[in-house]
C-alpha atoms as a PDB file:
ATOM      1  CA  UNK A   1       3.650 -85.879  37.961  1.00  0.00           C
ATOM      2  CA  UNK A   2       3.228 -82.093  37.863  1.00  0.00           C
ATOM      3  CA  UNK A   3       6.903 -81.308  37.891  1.00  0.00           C
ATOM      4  CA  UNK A   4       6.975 -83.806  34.693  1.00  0.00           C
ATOM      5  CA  UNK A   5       4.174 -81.951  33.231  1.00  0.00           C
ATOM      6  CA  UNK A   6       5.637 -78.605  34.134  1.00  0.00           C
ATOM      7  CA  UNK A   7       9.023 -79.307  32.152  1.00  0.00           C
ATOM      8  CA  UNK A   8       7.053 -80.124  29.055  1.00  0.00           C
ATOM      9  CA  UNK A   9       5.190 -77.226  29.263  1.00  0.00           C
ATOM     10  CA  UNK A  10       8.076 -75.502  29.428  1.00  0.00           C
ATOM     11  CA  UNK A  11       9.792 -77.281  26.976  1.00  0.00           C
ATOM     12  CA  UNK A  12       6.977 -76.517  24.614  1.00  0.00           C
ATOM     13  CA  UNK A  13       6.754 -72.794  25.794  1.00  0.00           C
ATOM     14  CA  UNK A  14      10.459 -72.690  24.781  1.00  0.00           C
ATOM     15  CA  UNK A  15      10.059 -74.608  21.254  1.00  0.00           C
ATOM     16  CA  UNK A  16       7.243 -71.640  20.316  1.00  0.00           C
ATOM     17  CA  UNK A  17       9.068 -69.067  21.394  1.00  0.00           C
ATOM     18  CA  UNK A  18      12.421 -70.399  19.514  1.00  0.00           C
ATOM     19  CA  UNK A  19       9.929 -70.623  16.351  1.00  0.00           C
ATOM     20  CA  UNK A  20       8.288 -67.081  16.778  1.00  0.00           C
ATOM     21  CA  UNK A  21      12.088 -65.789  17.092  1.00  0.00           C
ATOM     22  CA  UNK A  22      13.312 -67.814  14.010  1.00  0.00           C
ATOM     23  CA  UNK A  23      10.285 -66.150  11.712  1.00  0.00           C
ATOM     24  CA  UNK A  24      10.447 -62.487  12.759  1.00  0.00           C
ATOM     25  CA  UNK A  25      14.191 -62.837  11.896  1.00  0.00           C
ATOM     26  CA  UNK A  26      13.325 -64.049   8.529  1.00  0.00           C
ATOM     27  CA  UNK A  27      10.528 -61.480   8.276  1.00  0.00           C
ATOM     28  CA  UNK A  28      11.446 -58.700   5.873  1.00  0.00           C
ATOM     29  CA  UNK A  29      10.937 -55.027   8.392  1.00  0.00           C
ATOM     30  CA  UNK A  30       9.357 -52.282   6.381  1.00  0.00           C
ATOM     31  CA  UNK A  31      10.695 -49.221   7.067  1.00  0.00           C
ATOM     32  CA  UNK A  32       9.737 -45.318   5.660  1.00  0.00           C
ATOM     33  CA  UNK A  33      11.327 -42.229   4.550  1.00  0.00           C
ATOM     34  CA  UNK A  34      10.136 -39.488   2.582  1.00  0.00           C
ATOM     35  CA  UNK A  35       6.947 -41.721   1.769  1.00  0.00           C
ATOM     36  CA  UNK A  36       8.789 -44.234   0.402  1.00  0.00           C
ATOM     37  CA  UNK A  37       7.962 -47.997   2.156  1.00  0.00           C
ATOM     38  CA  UNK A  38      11.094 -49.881   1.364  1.00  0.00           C
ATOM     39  CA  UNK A  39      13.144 -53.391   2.280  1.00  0.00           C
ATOM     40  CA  UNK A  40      16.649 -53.406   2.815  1.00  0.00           C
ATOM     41  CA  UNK A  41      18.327 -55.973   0.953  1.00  0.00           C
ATOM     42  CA  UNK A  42      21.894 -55.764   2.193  1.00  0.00           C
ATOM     43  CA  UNK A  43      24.020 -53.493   3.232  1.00  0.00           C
ATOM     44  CA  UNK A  44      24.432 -51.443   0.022  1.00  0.00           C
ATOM     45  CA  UNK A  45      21.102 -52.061  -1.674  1.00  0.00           C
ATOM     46  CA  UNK A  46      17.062 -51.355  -0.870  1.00  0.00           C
ATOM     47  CA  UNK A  47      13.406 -52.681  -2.659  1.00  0.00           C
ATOM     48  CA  UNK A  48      10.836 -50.086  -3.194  1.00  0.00           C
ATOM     49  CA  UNK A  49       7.893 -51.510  -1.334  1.00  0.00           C
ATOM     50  CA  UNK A  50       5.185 -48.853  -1.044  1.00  0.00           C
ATOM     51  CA  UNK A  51       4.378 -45.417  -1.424  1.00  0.00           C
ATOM     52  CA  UNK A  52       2.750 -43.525   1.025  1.00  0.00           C
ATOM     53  CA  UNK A  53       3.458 -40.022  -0.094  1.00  0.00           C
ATOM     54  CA  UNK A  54       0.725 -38.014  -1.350  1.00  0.00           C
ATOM     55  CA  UNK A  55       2.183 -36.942  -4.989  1.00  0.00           C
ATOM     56  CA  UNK A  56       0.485 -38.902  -7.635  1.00  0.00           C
ATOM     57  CA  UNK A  57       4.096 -38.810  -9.788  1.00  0.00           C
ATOM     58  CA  UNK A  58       6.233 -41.116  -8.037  1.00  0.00           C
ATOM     59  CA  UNK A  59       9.725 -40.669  -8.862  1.00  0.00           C
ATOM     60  CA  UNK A  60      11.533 -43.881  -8.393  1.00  0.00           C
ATOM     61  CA  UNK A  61      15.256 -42.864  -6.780  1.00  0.00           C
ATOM     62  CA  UNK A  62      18.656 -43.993  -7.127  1.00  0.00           C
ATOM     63  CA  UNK A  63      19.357 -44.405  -3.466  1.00  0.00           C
ATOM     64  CA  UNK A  64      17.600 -44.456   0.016  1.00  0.00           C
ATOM     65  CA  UNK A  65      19.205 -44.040   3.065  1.00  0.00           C
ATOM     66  CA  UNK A  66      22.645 -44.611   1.687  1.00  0.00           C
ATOM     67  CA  UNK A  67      21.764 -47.549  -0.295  1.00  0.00           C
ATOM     68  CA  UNK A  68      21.252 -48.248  -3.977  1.00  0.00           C
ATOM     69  CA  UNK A  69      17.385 -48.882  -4.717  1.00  0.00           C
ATOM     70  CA  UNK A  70      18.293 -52.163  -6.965  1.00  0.00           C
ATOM     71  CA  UNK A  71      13.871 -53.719  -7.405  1.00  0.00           C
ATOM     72  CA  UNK A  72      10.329 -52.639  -6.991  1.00  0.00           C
ATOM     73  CA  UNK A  73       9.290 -55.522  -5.171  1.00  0.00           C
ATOM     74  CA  UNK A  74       6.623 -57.924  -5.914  1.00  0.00           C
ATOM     75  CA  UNK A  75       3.180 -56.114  -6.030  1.00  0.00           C
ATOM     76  CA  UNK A  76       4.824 -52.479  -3.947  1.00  0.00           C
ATOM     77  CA  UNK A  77       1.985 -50.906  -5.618  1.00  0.00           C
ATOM     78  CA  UNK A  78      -1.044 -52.837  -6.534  1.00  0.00           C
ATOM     79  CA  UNK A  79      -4.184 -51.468  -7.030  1.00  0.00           C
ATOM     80  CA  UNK A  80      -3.120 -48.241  -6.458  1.00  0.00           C
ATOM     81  CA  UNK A  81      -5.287 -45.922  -8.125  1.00  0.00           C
ATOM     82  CA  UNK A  82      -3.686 -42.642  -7.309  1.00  0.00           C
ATOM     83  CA  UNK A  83      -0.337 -43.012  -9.143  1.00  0.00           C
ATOM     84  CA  UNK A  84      -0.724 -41.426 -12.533  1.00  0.00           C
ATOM     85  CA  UNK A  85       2.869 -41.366 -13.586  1.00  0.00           C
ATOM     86  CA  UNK A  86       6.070 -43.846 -12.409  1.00  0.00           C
ATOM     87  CA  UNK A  87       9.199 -41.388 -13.157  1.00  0.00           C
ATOM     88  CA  UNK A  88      12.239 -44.131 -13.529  1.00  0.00           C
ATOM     89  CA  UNK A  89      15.156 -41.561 -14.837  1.00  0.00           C
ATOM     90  CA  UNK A  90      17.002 -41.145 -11.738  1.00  0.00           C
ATOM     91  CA  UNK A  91      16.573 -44.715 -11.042  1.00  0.00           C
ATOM     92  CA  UNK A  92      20.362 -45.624 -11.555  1.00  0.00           C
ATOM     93  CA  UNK A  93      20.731 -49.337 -10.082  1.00  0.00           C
ATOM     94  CA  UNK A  94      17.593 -50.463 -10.681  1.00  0.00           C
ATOM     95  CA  UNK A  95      17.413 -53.950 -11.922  1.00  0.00           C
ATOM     96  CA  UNK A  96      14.303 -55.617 -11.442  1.00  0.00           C
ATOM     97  CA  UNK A  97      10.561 -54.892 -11.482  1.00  0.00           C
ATOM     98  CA  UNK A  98       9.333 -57.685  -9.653  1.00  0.00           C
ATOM     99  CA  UNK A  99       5.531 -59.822 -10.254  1.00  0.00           C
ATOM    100  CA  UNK A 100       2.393 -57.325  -9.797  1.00  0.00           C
ATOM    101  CA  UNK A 101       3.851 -54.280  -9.011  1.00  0.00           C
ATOM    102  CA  UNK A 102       1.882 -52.007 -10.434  1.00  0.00           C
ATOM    103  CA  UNK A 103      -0.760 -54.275 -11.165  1.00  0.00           C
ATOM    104  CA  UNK A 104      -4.276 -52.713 -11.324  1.00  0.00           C
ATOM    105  CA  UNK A 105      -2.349 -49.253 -11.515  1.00  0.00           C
ATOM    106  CA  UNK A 106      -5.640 -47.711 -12.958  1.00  0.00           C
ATOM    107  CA  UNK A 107      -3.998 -44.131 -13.101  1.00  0.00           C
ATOM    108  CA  UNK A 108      -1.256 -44.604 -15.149  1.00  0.00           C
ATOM    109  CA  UNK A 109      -0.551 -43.324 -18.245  1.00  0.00           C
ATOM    110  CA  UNK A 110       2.845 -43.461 -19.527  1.00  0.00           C
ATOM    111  CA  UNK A 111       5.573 -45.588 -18.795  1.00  0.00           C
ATOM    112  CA  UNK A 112       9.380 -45.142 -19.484  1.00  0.00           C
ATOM    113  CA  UNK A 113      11.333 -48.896 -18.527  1.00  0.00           C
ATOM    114  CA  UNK A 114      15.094 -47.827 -18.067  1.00  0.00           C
ATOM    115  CA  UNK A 115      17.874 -49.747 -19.729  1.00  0.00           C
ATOM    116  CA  UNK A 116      19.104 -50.456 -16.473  1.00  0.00           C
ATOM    117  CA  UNK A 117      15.818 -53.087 -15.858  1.00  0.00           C
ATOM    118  CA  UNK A 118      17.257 -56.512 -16.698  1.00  0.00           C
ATOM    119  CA  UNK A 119      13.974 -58.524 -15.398  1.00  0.00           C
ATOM    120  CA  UNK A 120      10.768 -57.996 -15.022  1.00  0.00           C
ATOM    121  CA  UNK A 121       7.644 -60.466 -13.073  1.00  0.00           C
ATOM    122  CA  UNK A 122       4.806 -61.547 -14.379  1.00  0.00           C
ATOM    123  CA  UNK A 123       1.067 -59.522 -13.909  1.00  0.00           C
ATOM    124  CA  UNK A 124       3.729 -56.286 -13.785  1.00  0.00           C
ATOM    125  CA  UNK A 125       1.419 -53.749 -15.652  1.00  0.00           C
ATOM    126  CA  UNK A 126      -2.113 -55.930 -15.779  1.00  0.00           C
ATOM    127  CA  UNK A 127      -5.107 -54.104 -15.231  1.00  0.00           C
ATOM    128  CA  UNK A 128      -3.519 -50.726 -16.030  1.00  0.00           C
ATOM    129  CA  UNK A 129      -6.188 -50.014 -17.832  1.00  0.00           C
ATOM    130  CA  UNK A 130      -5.385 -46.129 -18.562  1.00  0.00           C
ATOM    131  CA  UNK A 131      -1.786 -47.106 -19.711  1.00  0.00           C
ATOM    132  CA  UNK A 132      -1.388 -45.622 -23.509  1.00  0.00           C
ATOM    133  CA  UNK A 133       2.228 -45.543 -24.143  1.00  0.00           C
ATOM    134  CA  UNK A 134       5.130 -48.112 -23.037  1.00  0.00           C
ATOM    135  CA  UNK A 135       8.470 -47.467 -23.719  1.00  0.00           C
ATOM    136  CA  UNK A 136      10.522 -50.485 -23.313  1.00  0.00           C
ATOM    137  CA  UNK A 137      14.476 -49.223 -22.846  1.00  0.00           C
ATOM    138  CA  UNK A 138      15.128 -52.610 -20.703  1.00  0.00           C
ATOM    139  CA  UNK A 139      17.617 -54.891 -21.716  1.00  0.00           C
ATOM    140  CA  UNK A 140      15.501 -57.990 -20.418  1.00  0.00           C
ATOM    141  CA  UNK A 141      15.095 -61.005 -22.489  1.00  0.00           C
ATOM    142  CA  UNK A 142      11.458 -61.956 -21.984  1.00  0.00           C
ATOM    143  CA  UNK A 143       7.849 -59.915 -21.805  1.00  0.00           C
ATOM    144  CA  UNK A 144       6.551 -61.571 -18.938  1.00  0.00           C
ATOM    145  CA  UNK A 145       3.197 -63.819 -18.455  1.00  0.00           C
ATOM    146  CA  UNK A 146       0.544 -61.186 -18.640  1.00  0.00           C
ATOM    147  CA  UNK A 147       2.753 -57.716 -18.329  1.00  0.00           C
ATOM    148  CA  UNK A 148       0.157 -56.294 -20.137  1.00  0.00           C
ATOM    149  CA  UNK A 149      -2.924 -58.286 -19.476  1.00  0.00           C
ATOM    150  CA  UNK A 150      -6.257 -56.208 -20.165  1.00  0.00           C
ATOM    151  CA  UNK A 151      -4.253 -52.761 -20.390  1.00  0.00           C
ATOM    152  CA  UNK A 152      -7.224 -51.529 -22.405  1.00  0.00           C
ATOM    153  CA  UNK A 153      -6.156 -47.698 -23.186  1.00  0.00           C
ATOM    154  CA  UNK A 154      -2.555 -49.168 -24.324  1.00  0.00           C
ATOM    155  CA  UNK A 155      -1.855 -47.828 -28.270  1.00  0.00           C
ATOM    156  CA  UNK A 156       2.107 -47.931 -28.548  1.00  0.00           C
ATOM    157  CA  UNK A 157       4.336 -50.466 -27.164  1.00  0.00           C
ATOM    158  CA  UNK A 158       8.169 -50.813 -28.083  1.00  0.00           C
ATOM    159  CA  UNK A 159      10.099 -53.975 -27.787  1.00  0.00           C
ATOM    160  CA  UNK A 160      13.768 -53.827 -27.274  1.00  0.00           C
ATOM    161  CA  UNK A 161      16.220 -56.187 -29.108  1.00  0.00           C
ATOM    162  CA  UNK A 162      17.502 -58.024 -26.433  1.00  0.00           C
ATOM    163  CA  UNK A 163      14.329 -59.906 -26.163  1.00  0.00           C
ATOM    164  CA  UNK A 164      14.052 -63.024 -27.297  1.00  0.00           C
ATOM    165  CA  UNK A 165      10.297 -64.543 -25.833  1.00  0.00           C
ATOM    166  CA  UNK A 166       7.023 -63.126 -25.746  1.00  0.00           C
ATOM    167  CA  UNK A 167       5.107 -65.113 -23.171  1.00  0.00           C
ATOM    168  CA  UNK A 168       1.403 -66.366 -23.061  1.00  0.00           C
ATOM    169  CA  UNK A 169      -1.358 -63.373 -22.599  1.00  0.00           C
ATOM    170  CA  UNK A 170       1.435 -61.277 -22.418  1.00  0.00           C
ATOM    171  CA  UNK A 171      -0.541 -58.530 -24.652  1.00  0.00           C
ATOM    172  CA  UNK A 172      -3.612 -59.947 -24.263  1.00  0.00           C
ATOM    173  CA  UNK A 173      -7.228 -57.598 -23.951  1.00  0.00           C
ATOM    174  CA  UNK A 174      -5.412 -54.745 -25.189  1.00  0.00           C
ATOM    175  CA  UNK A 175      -8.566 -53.940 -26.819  1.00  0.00           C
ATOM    176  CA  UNK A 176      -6.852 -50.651 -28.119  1.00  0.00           C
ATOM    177  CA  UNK A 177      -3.309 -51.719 -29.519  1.00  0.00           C
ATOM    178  CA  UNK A 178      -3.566 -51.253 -32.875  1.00  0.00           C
ATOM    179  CA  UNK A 179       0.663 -51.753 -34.111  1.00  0.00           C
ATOM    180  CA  UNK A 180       3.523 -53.152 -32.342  1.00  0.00           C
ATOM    181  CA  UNK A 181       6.645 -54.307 -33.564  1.00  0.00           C
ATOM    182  CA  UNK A 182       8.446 -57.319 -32.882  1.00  0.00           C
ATOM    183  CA  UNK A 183      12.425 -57.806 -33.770  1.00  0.00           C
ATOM    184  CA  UNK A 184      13.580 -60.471 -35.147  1.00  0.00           C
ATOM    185  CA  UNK A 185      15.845 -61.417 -31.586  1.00  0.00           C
ATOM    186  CA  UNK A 186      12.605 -62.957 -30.729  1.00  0.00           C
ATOM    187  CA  UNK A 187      12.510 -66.287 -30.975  1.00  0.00           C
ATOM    188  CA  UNK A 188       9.184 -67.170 -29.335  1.00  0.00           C
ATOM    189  CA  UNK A 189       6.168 -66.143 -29.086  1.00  0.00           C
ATOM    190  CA  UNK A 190       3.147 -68.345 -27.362  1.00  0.00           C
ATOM    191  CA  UNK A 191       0.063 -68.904 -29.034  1.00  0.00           C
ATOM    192  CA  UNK A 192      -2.075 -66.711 -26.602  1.00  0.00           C
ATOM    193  CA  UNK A 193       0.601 -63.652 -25.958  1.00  0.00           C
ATOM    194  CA  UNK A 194      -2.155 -61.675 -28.265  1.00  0.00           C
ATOM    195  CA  UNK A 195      -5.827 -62.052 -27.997  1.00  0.00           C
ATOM    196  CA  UNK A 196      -6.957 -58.936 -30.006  1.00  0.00           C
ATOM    197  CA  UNK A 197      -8.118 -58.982 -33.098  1.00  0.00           C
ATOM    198  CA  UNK A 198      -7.256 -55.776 -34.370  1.00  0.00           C
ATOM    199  CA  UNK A 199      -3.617 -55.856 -33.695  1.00  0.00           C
ATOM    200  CA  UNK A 200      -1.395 -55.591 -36.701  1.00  0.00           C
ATOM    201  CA  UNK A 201       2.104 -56.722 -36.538  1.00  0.00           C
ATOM    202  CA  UNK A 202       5.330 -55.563 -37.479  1.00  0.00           C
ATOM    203  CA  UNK A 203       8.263 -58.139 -38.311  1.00  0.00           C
ATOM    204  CA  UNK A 204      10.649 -59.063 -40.713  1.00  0.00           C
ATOM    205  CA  UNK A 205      10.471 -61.407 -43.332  1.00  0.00           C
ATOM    206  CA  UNK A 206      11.159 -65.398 -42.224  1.00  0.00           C
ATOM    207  CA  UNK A 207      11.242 -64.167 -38.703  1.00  0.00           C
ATOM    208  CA  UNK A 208       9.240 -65.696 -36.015  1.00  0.00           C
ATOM    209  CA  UNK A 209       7.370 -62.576 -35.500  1.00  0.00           C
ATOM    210  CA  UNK A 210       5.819 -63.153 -39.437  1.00  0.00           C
ATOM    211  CA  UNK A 211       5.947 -66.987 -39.306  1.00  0.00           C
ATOM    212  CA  UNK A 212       3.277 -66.482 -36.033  1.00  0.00           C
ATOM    213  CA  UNK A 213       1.450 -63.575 -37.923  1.00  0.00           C
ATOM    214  CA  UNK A 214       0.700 -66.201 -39.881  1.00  0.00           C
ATOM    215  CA  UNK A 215      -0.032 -69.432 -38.527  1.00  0.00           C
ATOM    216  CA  UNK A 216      -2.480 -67.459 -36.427  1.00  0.00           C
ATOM    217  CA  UNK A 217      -4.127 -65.568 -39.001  1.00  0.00           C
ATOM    218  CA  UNK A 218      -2.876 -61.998 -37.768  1.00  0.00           C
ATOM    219  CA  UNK A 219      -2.705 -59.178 -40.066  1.00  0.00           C
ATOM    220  CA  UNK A 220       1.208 -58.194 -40.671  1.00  0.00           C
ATOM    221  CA  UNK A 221       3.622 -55.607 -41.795  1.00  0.00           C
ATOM    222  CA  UNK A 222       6.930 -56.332 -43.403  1.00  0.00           C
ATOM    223  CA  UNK A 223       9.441 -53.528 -42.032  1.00  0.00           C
ATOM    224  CA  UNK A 224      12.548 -55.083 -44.600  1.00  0.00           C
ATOM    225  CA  UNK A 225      14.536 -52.931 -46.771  1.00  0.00           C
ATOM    226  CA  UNK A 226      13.936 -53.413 -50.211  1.00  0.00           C
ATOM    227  CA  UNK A 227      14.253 -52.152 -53.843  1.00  0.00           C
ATOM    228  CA  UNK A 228      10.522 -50.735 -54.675  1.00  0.00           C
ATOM    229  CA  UNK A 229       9.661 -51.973 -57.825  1.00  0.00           C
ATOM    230  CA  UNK A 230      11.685 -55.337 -57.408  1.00  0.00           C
ATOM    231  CA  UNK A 231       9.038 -57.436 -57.802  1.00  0.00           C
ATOM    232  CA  UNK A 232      11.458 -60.622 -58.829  1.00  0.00           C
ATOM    233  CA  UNK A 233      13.795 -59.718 -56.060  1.00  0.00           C
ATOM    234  CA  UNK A 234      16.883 -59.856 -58.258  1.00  0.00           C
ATOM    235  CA  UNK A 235      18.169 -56.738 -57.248  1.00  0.00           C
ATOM    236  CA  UNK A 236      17.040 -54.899 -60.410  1.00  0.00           C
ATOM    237  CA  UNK A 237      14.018 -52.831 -61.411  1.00  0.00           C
ATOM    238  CA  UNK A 238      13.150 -53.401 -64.995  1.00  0.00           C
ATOM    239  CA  UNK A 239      10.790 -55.220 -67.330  1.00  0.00           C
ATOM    240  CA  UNK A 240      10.958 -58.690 -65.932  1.00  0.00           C
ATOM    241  CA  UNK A 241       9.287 -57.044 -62.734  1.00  0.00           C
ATOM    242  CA  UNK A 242       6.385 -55.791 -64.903  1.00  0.00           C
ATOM    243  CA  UNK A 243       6.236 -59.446 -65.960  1.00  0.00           C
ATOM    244  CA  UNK A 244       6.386 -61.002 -62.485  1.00  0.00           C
ATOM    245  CA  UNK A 245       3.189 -58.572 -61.300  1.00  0.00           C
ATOM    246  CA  UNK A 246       1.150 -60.240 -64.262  1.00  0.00           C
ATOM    247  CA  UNK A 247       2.194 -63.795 -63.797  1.00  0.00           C
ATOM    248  CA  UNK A 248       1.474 -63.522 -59.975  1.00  0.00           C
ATOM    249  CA  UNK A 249      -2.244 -61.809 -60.439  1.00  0.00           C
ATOM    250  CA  UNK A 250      -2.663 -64.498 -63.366  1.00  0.00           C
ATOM    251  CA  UNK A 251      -1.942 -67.378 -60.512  1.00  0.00           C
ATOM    252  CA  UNK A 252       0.972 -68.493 -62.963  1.00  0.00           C
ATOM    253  CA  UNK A 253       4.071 -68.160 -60.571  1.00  0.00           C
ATOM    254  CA  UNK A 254       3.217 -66.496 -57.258  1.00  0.00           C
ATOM    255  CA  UNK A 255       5.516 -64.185 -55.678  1.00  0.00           C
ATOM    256  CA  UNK A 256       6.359 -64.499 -51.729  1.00  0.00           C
ATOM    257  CA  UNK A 257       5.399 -61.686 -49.157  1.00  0.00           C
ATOM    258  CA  UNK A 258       8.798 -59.630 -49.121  1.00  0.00           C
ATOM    259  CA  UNK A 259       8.273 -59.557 -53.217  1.00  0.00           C
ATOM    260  CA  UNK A 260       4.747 -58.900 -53.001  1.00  0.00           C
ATOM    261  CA  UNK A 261       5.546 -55.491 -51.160  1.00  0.00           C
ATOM    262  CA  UNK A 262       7.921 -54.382 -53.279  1.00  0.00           C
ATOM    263  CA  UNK A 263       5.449 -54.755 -55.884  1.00  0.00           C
ATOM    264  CA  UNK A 264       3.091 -52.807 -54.546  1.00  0.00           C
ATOM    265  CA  UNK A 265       4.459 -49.473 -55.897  1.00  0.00           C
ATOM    266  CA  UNK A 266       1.616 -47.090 -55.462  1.00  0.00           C
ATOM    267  CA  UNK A 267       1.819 -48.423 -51.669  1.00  0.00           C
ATOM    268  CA  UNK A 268      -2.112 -48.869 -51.221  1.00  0.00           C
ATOM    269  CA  UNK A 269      -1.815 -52.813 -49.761  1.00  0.00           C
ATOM    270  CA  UNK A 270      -3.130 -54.613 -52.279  1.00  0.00           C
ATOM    271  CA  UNK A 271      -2.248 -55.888 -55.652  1.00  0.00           C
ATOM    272  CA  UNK A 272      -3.504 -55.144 -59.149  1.00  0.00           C
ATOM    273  CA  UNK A 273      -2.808 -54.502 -62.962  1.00  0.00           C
ATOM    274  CA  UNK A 274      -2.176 -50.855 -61.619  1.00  0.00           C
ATOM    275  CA  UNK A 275       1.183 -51.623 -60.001  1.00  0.00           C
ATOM    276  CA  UNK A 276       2.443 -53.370 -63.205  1.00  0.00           C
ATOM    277  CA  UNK A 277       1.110 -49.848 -65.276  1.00  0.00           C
ATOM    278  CA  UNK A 278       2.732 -47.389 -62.534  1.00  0.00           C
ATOM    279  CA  UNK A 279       6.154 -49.506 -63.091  1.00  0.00           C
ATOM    280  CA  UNK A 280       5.942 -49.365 -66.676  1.00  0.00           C
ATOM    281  CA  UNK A 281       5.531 -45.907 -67.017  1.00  0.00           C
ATOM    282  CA  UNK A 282       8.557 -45.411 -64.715  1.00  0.00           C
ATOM    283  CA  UNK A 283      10.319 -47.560 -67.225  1.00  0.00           C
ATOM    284  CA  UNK A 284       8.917 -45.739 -70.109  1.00  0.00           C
ATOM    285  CA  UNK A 285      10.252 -42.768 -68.289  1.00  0.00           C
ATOM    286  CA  UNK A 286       7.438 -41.236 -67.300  1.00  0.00           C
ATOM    287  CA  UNK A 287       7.224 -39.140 -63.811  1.00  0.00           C
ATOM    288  CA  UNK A 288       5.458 -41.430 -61.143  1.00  0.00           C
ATOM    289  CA  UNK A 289       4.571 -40.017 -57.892  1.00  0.00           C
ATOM    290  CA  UNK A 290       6.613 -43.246 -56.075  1.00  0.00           C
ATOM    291  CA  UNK A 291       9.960 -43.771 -55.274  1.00  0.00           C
ATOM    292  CA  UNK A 292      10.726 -46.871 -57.577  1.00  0.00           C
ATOM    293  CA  UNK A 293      13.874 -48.086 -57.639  1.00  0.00           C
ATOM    294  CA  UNK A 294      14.896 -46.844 -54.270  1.00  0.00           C
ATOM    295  CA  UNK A 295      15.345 -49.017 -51.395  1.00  0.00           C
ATOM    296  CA  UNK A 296      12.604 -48.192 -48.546  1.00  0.00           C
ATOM    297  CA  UNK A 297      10.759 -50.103 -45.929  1.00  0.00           C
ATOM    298  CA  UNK A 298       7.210 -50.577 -45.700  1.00  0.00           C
ATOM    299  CA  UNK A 299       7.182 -48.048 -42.960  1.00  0.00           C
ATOM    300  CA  UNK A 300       8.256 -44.949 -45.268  1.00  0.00           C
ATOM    301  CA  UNK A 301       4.563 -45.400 -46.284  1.00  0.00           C
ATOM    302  CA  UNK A 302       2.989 -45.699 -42.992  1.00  0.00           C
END
């Protein structure tokens, strides 16, 4: 009876130790240099995992140890307070930015996202809340769940044209952001990808960037080329503008957003008898201080 109870103890001795083997082979080692914590990946490519150097500007680099650094992993720096700038110019292979990275980042200011970056997690930049500027160079198609969640300092964002989704509370809480830009690539936004009401968009006319301006009662910017002074749209400056300015402010025939900027010719966001006087001296020939009957955007007057 013992030597039966012997071999299953050592049968089950065997089965744990088999297990314990099988996980730390699956286990991914750390392993520093130069203050970088990193994973390797394969044998030609490495994850940033850490940083335990004692700059504040971390300068993400092309290669470690003979291989390419190809992803900040998921959440390599979180809550680290002492980073105040990410430096991704020599970052040459880098592909991915992975979920929570540099979430709660609380020192960061400024960020530059290489073209190389083809993905990015969700919760990558949340909580940054000292993060002003974002310069988007990526050539990823979506701006994550949250990337930017309660990133209360952040004023200027750019969006690069290969997105084509904005997804929900992506921009949310950014109490500060004032202007962004969305090109017309994108496709979809969600309802809750902004949550601030001070936030002013920029789009294009018919795009879904204006059509969600819209439907959620966000203030909006047309950034379209088009002939100041056109108020009919047919391609023409001349008296039948002056007429479609009265007919629209007299509720007879409305004019639609893209025509309603290029009537505004003195450029002051609203709409009155004045632009339809300020285009008829310009067709009477008198000097006007705005260039009517040149094709701008809305942002020459910004």
């Amino acid at each position: 009876m013992k030597s039966i109870k012997r071999r299953i103890m050592v049968a089950v001795l065997a089965l744990l130790l088999s297990v314990c083997v099988c996980i730390q082979a699956n286990a991914e080692a750390v392993y520093v240099v130069n203050g970088y914590a990193y994973n390797i990946l394969n044998n030609y490519s490495i994850a940033i995992c850490g940083w335990e150097g004692e700059s504040t500007d971390l300068v993400i680099p092309d290669a470690l140890v003979g291989r390419n650094v190809v992803s900040v992993a998921a959440r390599a720096l979180k809550d680290n307070t002492e980073v105040t700038s990410v430096d991704f110019s020599n970052a040459n292979y880098l592909n991915t930015i992975e979920m929570e990275a540099f979430y709660g980042c609380s020192g960061l200011t400024e960020v530059d996202i290489p073209r190389t970056v083809t993905a990015m997690g969700d919760n990558v930049f949340q909580n940054c809340t000292s993060l002003q500027s974002v310069n988007i160079h990526a050539t990823m198609t979506a701006i994550p769940e949250m990337c930017f969640y309660n990133c209360a300092s952040l004023t200027e964002v750019s969006i690069p044209p290969t997105v084509t989704e904005i997804k929900k509370f992506a921009f949310a809480n950014c109490s500060a952001l004032e202007y962004i830009e969305i090109p017309t690539t994108v496709t979809n936004i969600v309802s809750s990808a902004f949550r601030n009401d001070n936030v002013t968009i920029g789009c294009y006319f018919n795009s879904c960037a204006y059509q969600f301006a819209k439907d959620n009662n966000m203030p909006f910017v047309l950034l379209d080329s088009y002939l100041l002074g056109d108020a009919n749209g047919d391609g023409y400056v001349n008296i039948n503008d002056v007429t479609a300015i009265q007919r629209h402010l007299a509720v007879l025939e409305l004019l639609n957003d893209l025509q309603l900027v290029a009537a505004d010719v003195n450029a002051d966001g609203t709409w009155e008898i004045t632009d339809a006087t300020v285009l008829q001296r310009y067709l009477a020939e008198y000097a006007v201080d705005y260039p009517i009957n040149q094709t701008v955007t809305r942002r020459d007057f910004m």
